[in-house]
Protein backbone atom coordinates (compact mmCIF):
# COMPACT_ATOMS: atom_id res chain seq x y z
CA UNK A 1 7.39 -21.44 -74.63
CA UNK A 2 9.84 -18.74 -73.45
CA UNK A 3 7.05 -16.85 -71.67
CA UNK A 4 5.44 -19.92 -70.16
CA UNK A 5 8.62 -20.21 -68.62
CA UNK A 6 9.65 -17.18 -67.20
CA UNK A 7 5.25 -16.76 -66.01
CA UNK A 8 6.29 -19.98 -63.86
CA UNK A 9 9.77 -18.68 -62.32
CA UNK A 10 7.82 -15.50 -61.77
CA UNK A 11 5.32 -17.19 -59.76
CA UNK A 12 7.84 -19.43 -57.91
CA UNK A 13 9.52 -16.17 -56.76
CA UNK A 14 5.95 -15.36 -55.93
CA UNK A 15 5.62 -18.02 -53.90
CA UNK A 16 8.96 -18.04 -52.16
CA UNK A 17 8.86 -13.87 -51.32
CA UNK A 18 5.19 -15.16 -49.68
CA UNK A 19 6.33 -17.96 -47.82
CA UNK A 20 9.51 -15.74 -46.47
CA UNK A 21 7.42 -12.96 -45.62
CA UNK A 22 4.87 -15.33 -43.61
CA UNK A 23 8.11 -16.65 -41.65
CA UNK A 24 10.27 -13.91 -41.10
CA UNK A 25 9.89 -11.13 -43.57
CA UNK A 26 6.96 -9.66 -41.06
CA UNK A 27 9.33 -9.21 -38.51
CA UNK A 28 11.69 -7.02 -40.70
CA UNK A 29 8.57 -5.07 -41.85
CA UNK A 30 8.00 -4.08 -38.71
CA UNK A 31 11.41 -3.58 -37.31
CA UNK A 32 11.98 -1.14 -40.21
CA UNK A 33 8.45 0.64 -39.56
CA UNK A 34 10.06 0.62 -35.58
CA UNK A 35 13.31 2.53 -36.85
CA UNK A 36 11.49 4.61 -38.82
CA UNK A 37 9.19 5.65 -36.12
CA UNK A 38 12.40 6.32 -34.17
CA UNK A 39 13.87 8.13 -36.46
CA UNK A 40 10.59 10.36 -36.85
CA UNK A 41 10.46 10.66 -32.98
CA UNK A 42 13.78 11.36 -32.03
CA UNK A 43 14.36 14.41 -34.86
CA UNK A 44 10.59 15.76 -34.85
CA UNK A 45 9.16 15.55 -31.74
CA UNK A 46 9.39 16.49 -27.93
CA UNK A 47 11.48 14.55 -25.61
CA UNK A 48 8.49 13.18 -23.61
CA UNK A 49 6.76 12.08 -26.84
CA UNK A 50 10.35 10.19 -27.92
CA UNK A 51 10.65 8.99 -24.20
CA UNK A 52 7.09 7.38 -24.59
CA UNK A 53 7.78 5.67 -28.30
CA UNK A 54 10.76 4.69 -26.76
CA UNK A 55 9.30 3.26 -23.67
CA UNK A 56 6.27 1.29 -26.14
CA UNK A 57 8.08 -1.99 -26.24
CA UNK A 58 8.96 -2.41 -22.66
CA UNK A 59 5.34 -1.46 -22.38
CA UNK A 60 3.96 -4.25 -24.38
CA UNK A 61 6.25 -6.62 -22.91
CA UNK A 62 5.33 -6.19 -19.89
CA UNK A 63 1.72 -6.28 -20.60
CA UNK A 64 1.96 -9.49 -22.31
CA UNK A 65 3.71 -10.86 -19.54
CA UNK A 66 0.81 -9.68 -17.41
CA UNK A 67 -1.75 -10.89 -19.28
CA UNK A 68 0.09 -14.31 -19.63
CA UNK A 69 0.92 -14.36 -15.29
CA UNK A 70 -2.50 -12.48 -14.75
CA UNK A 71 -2.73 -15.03 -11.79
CA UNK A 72 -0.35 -13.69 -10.26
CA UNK A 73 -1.52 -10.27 -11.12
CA UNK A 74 -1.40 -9.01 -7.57
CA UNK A 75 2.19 -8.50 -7.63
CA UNK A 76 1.98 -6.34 -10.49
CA UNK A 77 -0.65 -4.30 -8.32
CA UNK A 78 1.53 -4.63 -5.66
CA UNK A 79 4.77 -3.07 -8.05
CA UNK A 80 2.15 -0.29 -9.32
CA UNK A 81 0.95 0.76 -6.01
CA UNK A 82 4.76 2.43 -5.22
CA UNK A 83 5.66 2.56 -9.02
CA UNK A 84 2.63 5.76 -9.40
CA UNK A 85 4.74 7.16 -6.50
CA UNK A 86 7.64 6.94 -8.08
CA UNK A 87 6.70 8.39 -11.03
CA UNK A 88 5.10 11.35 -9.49
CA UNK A 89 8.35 12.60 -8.42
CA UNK A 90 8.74 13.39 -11.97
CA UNK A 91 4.97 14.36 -13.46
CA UNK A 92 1.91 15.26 -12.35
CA UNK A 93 -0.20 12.58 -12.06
CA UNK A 94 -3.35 11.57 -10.70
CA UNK A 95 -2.76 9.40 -8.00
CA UNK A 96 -6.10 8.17 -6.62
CA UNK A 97 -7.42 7.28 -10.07
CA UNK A 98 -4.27 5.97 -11.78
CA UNK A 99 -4.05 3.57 -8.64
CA UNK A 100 -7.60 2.60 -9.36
CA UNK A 101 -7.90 2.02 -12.62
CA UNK A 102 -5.29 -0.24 -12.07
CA UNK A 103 -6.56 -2.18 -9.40
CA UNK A 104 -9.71 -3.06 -11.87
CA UNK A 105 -7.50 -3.59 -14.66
CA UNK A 106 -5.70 -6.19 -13.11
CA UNK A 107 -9.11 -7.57 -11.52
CA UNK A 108 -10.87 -7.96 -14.71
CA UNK A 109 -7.56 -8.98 -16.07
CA UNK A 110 -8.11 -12.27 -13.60
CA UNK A 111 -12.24 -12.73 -14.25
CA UNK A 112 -10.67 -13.09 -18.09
CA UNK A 113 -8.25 -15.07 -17.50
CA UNK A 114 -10.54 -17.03 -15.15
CA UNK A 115 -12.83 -18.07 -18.69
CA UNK A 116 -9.90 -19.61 -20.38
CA UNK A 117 -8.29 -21.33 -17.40
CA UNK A 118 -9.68 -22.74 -14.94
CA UNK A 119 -9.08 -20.87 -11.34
CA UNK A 120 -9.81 -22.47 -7.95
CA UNK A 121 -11.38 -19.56 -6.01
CA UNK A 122 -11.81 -21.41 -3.10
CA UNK A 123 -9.07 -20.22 -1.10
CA UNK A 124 -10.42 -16.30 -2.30
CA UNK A 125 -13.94 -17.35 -0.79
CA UNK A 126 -12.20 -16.57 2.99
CA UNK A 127 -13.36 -14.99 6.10
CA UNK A 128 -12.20 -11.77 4.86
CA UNK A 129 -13.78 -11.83 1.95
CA UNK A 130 -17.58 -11.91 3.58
CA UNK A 131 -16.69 -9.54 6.08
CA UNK A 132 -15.86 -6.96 3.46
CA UNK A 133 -19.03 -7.55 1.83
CA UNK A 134 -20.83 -7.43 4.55
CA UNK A 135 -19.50 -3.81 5.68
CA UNK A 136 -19.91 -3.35 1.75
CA UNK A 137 -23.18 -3.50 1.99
CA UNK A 138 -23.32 -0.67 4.68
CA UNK A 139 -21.66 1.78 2.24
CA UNK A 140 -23.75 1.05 -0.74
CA UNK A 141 -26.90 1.87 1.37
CA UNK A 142 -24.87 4.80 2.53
CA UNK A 143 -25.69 6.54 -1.31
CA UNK A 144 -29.35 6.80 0.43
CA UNK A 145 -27.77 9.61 2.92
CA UNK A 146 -29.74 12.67 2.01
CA UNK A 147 -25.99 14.60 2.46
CA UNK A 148 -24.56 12.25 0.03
CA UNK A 149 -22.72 13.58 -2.73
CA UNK A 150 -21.97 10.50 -5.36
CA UNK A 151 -18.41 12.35 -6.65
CA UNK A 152 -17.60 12.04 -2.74
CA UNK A 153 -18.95 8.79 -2.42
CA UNK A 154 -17.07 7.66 -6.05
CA UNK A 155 -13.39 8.67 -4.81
CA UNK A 156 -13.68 6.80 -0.81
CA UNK A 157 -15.09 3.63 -1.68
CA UNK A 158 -11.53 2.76 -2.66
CA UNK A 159 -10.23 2.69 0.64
CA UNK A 160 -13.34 1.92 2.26
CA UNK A 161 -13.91 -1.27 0.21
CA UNK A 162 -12.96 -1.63 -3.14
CA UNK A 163 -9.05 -2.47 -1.79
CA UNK A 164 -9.75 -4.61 0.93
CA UNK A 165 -11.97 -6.91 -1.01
CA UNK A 166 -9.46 -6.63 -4.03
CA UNK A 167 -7.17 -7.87 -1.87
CA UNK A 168 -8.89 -10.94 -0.18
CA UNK A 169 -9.83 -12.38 -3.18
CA UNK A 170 -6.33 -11.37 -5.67
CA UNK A 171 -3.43 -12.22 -2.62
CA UNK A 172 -4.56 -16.19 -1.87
CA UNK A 173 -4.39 -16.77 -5.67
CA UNK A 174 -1.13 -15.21 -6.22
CA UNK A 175 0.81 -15.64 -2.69
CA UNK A 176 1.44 -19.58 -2.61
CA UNK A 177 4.29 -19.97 -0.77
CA UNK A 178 7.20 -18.55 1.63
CA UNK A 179 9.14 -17.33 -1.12
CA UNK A 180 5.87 -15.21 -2.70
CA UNK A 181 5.59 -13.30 0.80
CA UNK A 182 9.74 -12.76 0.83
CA UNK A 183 9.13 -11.10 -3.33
CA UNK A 184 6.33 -8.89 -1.92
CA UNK A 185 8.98 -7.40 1.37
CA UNK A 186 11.34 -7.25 -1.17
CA UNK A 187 9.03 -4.74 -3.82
CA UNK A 188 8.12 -2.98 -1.09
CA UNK A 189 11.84 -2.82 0.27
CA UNK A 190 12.75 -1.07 -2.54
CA UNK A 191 10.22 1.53 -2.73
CA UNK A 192 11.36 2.14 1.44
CA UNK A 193 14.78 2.67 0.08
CA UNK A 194 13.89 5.40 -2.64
CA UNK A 195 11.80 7.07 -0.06
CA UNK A 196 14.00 7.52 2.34
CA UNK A 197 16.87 8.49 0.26
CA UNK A 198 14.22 11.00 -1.18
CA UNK A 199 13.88 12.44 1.98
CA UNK A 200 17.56 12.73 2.72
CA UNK A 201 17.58 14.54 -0.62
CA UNK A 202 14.75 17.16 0.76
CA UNK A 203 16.89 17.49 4.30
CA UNK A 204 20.25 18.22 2.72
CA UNK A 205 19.03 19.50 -0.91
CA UNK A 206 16.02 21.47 -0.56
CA UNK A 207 12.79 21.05 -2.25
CA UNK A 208 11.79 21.03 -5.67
CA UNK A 209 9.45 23.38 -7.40
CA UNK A 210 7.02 21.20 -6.63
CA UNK A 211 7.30 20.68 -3.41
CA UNK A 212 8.10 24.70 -2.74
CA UNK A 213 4.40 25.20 -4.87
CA UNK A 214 3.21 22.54 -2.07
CA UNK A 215 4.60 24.45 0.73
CA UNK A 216 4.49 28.13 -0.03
CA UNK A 217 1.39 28.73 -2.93
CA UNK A 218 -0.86 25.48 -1.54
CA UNK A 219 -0.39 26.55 2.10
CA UNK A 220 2.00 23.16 3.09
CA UNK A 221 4.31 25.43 5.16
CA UNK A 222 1.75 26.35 7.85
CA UNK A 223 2.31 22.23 9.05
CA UNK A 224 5.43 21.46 7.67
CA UNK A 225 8.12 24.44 8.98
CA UNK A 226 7.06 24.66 12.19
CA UNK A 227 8.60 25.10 15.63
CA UNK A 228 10.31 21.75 16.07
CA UNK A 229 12.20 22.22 12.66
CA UNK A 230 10.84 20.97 8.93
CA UNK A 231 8.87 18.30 8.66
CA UNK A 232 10.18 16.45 5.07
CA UNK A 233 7.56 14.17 3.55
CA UNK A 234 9.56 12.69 0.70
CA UNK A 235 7.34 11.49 -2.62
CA UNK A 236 4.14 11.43 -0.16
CA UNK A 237 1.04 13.78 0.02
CA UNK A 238 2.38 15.24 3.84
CA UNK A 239 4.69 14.37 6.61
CA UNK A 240 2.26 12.78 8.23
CA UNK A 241 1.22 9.89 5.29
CA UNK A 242 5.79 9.93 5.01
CA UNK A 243 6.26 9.05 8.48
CA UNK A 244 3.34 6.41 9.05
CA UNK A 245 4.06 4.80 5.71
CA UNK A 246 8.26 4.92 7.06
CA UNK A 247 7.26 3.29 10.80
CA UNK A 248 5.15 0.56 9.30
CA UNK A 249 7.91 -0.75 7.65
CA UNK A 250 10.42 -1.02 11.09
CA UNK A 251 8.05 -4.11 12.26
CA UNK A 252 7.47 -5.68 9.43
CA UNK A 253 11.47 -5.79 8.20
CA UNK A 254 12.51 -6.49 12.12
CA UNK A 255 10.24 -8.95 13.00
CA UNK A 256 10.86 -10.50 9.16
CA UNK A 257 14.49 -10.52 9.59
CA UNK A 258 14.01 -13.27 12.43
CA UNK A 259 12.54 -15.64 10.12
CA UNK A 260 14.14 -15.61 6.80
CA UNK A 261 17.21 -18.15 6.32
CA UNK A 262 19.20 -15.87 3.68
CA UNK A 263 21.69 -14.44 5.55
CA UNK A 264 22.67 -11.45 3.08
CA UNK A 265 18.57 -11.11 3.37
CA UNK A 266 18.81 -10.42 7.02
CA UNK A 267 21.67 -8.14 6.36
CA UNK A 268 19.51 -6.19 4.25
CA UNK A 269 16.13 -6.11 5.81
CA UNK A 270 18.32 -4.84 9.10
CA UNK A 271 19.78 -1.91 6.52
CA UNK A 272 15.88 -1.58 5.48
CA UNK A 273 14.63 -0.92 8.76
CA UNK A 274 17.46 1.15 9.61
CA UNK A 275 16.70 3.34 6.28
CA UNK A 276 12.75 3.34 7.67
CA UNK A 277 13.64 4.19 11.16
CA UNK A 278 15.42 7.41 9.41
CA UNK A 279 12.64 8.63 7.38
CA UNK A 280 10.17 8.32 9.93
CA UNK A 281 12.63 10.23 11.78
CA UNK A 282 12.90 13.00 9.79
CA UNK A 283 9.15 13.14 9.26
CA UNK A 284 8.31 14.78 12.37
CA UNK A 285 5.30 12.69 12.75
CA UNK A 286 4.27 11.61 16.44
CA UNK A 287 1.60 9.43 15.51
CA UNK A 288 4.35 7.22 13.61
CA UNK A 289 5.79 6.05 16.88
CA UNK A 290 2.69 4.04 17.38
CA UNK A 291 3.44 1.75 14.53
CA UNK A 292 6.44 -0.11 16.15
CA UNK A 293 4.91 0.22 19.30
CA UNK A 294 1.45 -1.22 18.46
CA UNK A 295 3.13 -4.34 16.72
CA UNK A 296 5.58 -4.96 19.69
CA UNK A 297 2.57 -5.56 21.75
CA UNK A 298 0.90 -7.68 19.15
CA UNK A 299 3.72 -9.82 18.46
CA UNK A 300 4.41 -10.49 22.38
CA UNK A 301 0.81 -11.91 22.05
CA UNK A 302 0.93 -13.65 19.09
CA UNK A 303 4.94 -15.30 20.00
CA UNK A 304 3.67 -17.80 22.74
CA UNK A 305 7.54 -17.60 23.31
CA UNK A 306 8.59 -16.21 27.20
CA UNK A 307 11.51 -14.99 25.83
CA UNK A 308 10.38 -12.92 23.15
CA UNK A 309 7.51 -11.89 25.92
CA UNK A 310 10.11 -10.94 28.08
CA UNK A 311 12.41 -9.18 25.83
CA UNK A 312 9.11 -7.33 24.10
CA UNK A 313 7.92 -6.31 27.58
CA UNK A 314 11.56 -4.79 28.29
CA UNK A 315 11.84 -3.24 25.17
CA UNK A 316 8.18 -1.22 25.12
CA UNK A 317 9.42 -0.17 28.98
CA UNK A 318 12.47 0.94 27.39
CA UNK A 319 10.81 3.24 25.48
CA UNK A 320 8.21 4.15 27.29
CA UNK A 321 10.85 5.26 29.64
CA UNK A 322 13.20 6.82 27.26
CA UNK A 323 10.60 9.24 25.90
CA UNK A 324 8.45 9.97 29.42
CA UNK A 325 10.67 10.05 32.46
CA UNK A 326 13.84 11.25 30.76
CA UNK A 327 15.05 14.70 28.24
CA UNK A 328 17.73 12.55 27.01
CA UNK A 329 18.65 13.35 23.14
CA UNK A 330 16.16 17.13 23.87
CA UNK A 331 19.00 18.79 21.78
CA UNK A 332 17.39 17.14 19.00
CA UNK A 333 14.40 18.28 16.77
CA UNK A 334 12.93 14.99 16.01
CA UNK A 335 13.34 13.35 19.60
CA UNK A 336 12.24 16.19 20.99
CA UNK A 337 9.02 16.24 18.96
CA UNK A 338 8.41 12.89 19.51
CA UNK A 339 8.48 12.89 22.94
CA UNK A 340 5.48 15.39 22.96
CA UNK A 341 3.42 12.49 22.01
CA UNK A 342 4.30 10.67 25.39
CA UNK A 343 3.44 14.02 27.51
CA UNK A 344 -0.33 14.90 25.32
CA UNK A 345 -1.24 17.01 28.24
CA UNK A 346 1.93 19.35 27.51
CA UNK A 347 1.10 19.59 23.75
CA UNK A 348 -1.67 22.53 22.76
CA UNK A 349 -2.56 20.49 19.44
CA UNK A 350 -3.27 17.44 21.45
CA UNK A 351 -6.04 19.76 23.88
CA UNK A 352 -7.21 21.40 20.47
CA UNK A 353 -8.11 17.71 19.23
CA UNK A 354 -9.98 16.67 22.03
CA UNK A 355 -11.91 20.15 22.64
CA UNK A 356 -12.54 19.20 18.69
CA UNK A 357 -13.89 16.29 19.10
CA UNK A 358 -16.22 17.24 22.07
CA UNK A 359 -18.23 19.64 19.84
CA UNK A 360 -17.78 17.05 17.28
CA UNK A 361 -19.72 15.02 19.39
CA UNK A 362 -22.23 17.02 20.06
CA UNK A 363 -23.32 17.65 16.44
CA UNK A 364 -23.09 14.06 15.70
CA UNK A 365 -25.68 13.06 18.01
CA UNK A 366 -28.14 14.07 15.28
CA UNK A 367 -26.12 12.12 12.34
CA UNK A 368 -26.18 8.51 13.42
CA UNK A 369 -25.35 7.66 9.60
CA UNK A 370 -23.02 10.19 9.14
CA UNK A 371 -22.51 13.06 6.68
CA UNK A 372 -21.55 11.02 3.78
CA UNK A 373 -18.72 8.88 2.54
CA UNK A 374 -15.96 10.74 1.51
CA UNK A 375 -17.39 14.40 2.81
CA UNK A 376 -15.23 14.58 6.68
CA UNK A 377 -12.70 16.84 4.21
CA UNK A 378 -14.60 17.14 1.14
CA UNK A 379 -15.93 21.35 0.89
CA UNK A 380 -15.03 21.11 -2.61
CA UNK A 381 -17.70 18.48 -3.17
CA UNK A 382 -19.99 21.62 -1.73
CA UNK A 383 -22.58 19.07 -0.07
CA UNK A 384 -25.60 20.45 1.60
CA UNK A 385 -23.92 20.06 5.06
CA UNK A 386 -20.53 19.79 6.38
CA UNK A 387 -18.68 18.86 9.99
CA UNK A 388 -16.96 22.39 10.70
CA UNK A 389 -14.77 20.60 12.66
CA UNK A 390 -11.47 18.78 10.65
CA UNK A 391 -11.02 15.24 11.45
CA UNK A 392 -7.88 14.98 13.12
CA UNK A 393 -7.31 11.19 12.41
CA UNK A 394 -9.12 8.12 9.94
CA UNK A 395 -10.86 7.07 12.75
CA UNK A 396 -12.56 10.46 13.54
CA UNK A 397 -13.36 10.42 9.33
CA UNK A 398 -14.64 7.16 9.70
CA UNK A 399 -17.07 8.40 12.28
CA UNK A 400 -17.87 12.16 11.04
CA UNK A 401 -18.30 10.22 7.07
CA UNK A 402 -20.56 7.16 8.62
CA UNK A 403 -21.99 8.48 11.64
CA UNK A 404 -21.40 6.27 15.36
CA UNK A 405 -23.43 3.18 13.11
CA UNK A 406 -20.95 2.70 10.77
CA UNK A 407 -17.99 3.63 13.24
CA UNK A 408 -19.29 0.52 15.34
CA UNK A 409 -19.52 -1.84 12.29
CA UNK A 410 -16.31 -0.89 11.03
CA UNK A 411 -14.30 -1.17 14.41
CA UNK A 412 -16.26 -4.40 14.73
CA UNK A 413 -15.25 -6.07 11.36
CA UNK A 414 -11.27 -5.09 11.80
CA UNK A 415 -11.48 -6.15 15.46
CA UNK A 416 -12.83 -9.37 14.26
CA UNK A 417 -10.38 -9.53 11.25
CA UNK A 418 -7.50 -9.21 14.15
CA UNK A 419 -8.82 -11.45 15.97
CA UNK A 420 -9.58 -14.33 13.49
CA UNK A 421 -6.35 -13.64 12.04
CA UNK A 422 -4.68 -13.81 15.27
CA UNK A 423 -6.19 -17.32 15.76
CA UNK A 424 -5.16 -18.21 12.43
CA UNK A 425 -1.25 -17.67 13.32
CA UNK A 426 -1.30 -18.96 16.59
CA UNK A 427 -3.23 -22.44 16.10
CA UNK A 428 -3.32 -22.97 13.04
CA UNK A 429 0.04 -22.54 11.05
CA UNK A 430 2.68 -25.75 12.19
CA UNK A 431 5.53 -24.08 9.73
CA UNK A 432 7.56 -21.82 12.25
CA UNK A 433 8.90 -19.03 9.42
CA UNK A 434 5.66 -18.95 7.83
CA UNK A 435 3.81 -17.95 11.02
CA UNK A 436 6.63 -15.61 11.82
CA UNK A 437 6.25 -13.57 8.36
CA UNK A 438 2.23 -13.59 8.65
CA UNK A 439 2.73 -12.19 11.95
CA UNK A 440 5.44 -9.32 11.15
CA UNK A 441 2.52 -8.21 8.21
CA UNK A 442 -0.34 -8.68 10.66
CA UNK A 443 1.87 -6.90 13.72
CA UNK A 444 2.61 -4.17 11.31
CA UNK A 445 -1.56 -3.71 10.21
CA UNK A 446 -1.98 -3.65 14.27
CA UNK A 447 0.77 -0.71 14.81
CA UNK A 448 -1.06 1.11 11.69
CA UNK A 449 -4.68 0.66 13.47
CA UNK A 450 -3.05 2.43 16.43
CA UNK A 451 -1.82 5.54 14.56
CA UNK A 452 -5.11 5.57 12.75
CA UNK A 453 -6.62 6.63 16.09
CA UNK A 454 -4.22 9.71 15.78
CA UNK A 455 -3.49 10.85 12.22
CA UNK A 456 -5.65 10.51 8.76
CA UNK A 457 -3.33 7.41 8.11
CA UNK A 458 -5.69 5.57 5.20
CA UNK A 459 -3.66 7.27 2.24
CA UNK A 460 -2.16 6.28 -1.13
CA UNK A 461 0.01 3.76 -0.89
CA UNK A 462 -1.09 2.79 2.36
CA UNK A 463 -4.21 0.91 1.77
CA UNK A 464 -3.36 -2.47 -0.44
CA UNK A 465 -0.25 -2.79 2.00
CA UNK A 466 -2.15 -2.72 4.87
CA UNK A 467 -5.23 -5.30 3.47
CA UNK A 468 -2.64 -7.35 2.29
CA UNK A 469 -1.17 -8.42 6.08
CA UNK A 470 -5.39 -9.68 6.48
CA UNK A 471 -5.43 -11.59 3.51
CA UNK A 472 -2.12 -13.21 3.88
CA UNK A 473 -3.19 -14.50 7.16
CA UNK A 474 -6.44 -15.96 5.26
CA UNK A 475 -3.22 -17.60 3.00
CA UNK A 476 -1.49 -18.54 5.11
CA UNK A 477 -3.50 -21.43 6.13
CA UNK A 478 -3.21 -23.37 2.93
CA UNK A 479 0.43 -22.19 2.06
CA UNK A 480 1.01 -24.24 5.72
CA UNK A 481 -1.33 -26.86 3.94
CA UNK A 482 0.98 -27.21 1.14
CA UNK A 483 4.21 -27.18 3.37
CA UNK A 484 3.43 -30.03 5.01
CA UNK A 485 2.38 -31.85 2.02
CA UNK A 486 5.21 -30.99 0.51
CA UNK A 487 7.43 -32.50 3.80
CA UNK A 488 5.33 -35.83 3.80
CA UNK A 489 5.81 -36.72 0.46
CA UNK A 490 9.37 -35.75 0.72
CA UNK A 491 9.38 -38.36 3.85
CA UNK A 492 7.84 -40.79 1.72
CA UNK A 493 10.07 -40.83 -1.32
């Protein structure tokens, strides 16, 4: 009797350690398998290795919340874009296919989340979308180039086509409203700050060993120290990619600062573009002055306002003035550099481009398709053929990779994105501030297009940002949609 009892408390203990277990004792389990993995990591390996265990739950945080948000996932593409940056101040890592694999992980991420919920992809079924995969369709039958070589091919897609269409169809379903387009200047706000106070860092510091392997072993120095002083190019690739990247943010911040309501917002974005107008400074770049430029003239066109018109038009004279009738501010390096790009017929490099491009010409006459995607820089693909000539700017890769056909259809399909985009803003948004962000993003794409006639511009991180002023435009239309629904119910009630 003794041991039938004490069988039946044992199995009620059973029970109750089970049941205890299935509510909370799994939690303890694991916290004490978490402490012992710390303990393990922290007294028997490297610090990287404790650095990563350490970093594993903000890891899976964060990927839960993107999986559960994966809507929204373009903002987390947007955060990664500048995040890989970051990062690579610190390690090596590879940027062009770390930013990639993202930009399908987050896509797929979407098309998943897409089975279990339903999405409305109508809005990501816009204009921009079928011109993409129209010029798409260009670079797959590019692969048929007998130059082609597929590793080429493989790493320019991205920027080609992969990015842009990633971004028509992943902005409209996460950018809903005023307040998404403010969260996306302020990511990218931040990422301007860290720049530029990276490049202060370089000016009054010195470089790292990194950057003095860049410069001295890789050969960085022959364009970087030159006459006109150093050229500092921050946590980017060159000065050039530092000082585009730096101007495209002085339209989009100043025109943005116009139409935001927060006032400690406008105090900042003016401290942003301040910060921007610094780095692109210090960059040395010439091509970067056509970024503010470029979108002054835009946004005179898109304001329909005389006096913006008339304070734009004074303002590009201004300048215009400043750098080619006057040596005001010669003494210094940067002004003085910069002012070589308003007087091209006083700069040797300038006559070196377009003696360049002449015998550029000439050899393309023969390659109306191009060498092959990705191949304008690419010796260390070894294709059968190469230009012998560098491309001095994206445009001039554009036309050396896909010959004067695709040149033509891609000038074509952004002219046509500007233009519809353009027509977008000016008939077809009523809400005042919204049309006034959508054109700082789309005046800041038009200022980029410019340089991109100069400089090889299309570089990590500057892709997504720029793709992202089309396909807000496409947005923008049915965030104005839901404004005014939202005001007409609100006159109702």
């Amino acid at each position: 009797m003794k041991m039938t009892i004490n069988k039946k408390k044992y199995g009620e203990n059973l029970i109750a350690v089970g049941i205890f277990f299935a509510n909370k004792g799994w939690v303890y389990l694991i916290l004490l398998g978490g402490l012992y993995v710390l303990y393990k990591a922290i007294f028997r390996t490297s610090t990287p290795v404790f650095l990563a265990f350490s970093l594993l739950p903000l890891a899976f945080f964060f990927f839960l919340l993107i999986i559960k948000y994966s809507k929204q996932g373009f903002y987390t593409l947007f955060i990664i874009q500048f995040l890989i940056a970051i990062i690579g101040i610190v390690i090596i890592i590879p940027i062009g296919i770390s930013t990639l694999v993202s930009t399908l992980f987050i896509a797929v991420l979407v098309i998943s989340y897409s089975i279990y919920q339903k999405i409305d992809w109508s809005e990501s079924h816009n204009g921009m979308f079928w011109l993409f995969l129209i010029l798409g369709l260009y670079y797959v039958l590019e692969i048929a180039n007998p130059n082609n070589v597929q590793a080429a091919w493989n790493v320019s897609i991205t920027h080609y086509f992969i990015y842009p269409l990633i971004c028509a169809v992943l902005v409209p379903l996460a950018i809903r409203n005023i307040k998404g387009i403010q969260w996306l200047l302020i990511i990218w706000s931040i990422f301007i700050l860290i720049a530029a106070a990276k490049g202060y860092w370089q000016k009054n510091y010195g470089f790292n060993e990194r950057e003095q392997y860049f410069l001295f072993v890789l050969g960085g120095a022959k364009t970087h120290i030159i006459w006109s002083g150093i050229r500092y190019f921050s946590l980017f690739s060159d000065a050039a990619n530092f000082g585009v990247h730096m101007a495209l943010a002085i339209p989009l911040f100043g025109i943005s600062l116009l139409y935001v309501k927060n006032k400690w917002l406008k105090v900042y974005f003016a401290f942003i573009v301040i910060a921007a107008i610094y780095g692109m400074g210090i960059s040395g770049t010439r091509s970067a002055i056509a970024v503010p430029v470029g979108a002054l003239g835009l946004f005179i066109v898109l304001s329909r306002n005389i006096k913006i018109t008339i304070a734009g038009i004074s303002v590009l004279a201004l300048i215009f003035m400043f750098f080619l009738f006057t040596d005001i501010g010669d003494s210094n390096q940067y002004i003085r550099k910069m002012r070589t790009a308003f007087r091209p017929s006083e700069d040797a490099s300038y006559l070196l481009r377009i003696d360049n491009r002449k015998k550029m010409r000439e050899l393309m006459i023969h390659r109306p398709f191009g060498y092959g995607i990705g191949l304008s820089k690419g010796e260390h693909f070894h294709p059968k053929e190469r230009m012998p000539y560098p491309p001095d700017s994206w445009l001039v890769s554009v036309w050396v990779e896909t010959g004067i056909v695709g040149l033509i259809l891609y000038l074509v399909i952004h002219g046509t994105l500007f233009a519809w985009c353009s027509w977008i803003l000016m008939f077809k948004i009523i809400n005042k501030r919204l049309r006034g962000l959508l054109a700082a993003w789309l005046c800041m794409a038009a200022g980029f297009f410019l340089s991109a006639y100069t400089n090889d511009v299309m570089q990590y991180p500057n892709t997504i940002p720029i793709y992202t002023a089309f396909a807000l435009c496409f947005a923008g239309s049915h965030i104005d949609k839901r404004i005014q629904q939202d005001t007409r119910e609100r006159h109702r009630t």
